[in-house]
C-alpha atoms as a PDB file:
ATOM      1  CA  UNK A   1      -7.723 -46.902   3.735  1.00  0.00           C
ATOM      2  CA  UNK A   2      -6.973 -43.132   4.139  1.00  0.00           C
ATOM      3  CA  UNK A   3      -8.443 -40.109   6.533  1.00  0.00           C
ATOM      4  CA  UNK A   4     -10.154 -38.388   4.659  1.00  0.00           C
ATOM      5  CA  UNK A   5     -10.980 -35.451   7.161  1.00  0.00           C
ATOM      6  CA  UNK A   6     -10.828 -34.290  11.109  1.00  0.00           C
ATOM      7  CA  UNK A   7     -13.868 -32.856  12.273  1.00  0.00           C
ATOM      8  CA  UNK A   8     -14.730 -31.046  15.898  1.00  0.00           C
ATOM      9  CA  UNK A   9     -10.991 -31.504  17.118  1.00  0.00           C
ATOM     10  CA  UNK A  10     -10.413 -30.059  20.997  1.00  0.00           C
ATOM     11  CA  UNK A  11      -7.221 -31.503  21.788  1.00  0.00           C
ATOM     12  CA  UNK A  12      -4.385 -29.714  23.187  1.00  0.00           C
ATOM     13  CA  UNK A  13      -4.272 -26.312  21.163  1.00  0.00           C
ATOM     14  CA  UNK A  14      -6.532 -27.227  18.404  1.00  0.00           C
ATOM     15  CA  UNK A  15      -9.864 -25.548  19.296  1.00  0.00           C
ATOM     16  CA  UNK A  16     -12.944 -26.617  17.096  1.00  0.00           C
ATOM     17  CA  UNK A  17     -10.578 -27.591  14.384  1.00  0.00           C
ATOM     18  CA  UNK A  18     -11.563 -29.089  11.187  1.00  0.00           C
ATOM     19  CA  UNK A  19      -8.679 -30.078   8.477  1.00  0.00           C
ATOM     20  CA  UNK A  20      -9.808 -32.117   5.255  1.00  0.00           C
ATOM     21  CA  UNK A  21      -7.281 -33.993   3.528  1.00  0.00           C
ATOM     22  CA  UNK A  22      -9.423 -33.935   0.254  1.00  0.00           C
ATOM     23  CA  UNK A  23      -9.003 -31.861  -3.139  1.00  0.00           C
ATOM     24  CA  UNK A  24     -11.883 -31.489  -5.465  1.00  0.00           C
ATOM     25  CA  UNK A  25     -13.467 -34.444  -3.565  1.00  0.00           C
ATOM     26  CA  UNK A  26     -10.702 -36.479  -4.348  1.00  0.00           C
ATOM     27  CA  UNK A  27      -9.190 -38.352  -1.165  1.00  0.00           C
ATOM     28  CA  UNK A  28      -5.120 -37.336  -1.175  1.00  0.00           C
ATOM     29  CA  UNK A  29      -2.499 -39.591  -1.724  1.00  0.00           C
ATOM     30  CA  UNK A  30      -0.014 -37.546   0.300  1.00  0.00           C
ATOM     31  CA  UNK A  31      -0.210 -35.233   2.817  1.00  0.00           C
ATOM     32  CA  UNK A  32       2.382 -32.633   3.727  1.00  0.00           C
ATOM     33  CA  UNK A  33       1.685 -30.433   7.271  1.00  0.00           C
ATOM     34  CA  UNK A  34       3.902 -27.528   7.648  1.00  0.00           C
ATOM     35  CA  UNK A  35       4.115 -24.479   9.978  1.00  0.00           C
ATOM     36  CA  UNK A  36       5.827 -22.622  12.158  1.00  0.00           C
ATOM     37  CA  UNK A  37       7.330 -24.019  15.559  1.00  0.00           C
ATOM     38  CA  UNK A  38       3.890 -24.188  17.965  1.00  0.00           C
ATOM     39  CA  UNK A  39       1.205 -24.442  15.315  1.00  0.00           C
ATOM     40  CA  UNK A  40      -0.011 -27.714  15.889  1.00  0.00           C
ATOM     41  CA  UNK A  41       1.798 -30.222  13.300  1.00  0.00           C
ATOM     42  CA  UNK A  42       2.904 -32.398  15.906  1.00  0.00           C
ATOM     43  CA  UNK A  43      -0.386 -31.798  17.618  1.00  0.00           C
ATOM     44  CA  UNK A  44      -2.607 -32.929  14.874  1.00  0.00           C
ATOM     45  CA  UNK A  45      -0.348 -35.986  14.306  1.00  0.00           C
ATOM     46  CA  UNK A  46      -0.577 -36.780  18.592  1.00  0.00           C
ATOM     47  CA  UNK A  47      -4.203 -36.648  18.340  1.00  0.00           C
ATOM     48  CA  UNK A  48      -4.855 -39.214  15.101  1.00  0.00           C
ATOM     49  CA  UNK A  49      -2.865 -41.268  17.140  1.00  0.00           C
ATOM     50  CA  UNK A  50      -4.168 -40.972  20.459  1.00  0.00           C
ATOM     51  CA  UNK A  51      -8.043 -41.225  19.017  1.00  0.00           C
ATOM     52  CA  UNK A  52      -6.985 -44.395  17.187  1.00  0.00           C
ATOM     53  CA  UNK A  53      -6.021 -45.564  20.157  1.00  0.00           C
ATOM     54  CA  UNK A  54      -8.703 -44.494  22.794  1.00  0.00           C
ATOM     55  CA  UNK A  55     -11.512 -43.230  20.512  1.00  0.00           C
ATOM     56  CA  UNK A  56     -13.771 -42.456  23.119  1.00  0.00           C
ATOM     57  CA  UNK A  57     -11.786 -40.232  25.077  1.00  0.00           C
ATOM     58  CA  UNK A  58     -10.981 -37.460  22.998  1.00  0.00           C
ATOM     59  CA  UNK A  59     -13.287 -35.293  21.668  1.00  0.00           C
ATOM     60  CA  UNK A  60     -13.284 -34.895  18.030  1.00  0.00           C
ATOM     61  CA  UNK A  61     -13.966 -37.428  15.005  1.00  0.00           C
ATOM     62  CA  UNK A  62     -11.502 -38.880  12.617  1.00  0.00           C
ATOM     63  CA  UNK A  63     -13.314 -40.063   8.924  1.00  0.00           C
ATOM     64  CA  UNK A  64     -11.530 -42.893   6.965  1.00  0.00           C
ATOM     65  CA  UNK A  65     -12.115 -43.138   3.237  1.00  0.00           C
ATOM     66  CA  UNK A  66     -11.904 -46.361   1.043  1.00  0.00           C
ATOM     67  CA  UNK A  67     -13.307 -47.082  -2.412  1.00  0.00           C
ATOM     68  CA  UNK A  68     -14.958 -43.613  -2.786  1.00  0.00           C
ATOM     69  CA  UNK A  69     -16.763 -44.397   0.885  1.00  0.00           C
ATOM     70  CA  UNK A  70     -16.483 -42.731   3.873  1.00  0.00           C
ATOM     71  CA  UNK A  71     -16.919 -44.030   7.459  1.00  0.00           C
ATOM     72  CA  UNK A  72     -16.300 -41.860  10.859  1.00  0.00           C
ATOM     73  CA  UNK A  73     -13.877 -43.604  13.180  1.00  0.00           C
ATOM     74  CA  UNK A  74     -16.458 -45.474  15.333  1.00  0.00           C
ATOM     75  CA  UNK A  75     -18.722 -46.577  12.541  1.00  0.00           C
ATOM     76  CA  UNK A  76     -15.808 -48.188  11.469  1.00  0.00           C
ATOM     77  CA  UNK A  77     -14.717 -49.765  13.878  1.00  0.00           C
ATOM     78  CA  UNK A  78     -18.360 -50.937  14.806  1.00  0.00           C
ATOM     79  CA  UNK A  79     -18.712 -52.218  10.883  1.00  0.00           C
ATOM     80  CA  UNK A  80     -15.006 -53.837  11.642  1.00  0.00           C
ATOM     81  CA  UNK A  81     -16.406 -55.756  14.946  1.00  0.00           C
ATOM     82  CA  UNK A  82     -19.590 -57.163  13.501  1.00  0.00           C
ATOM     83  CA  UNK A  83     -17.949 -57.980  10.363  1.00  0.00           C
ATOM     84  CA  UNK A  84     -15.868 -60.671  12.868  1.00  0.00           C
ATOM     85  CA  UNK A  85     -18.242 -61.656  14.822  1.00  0.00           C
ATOM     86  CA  UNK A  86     -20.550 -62.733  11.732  1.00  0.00           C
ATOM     87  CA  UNK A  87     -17.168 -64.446  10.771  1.00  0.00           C
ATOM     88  CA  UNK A  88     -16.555 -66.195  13.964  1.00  0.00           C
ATOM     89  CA  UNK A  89     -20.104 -67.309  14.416  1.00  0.00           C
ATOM     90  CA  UNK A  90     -20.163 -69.162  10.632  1.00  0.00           C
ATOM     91  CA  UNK A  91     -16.582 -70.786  11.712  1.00  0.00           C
ATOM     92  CA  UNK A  92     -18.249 -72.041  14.632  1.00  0.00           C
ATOM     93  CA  UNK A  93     -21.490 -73.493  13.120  1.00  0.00           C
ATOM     94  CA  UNK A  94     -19.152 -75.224  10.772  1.00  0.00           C
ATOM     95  CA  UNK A  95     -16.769 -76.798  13.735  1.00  0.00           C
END
């Protein structure tokens, strides 16, 4: 699973901020940020961290990528949870 983009980032100095880490539609392999002191590389880095962390506190939306498909953050994570509970209710009809 990758991020494929930040979308609608207000955190810290990032103001409506929007960074895709795509080429040609093509979901990178490796990213490089670079700037000068204060432009927000450790900033951006705080924040994919933080909203993995607390997603609903920080405003702004992180989009993962896998297999050419593309899920925001929560949608994810709200596949994710169902996906175990379907899981965990067929264990327990079998017990």
């Amino acid at each position: 699973m990758k991020i494929v983009s930040l979308k609608n980032i207000n955190y810290k100095i990032l103001k409506d901020f929007n960074l895709d880490f795509k080429d040609k539609d093509k979901i990178l392999d490796l990213v490089v940020l670079a700037g000068v002191n204060g432009s927000g590389k450790t900033t951006i880095l705080e924040f994919i961290q933080n909203k993995l962390r607390f997603f609903k506190t920080i405003e702004g939306n992180i989009y993962l990528g896998y297999k050419n498909e593309v899920w925001s953050l929560v949608s994810f994570l709200i596949d994710w949870i169902e996906m175990k509970i379907s899981i965990l209710k067929i264990a327990l009809e079998i017990v």
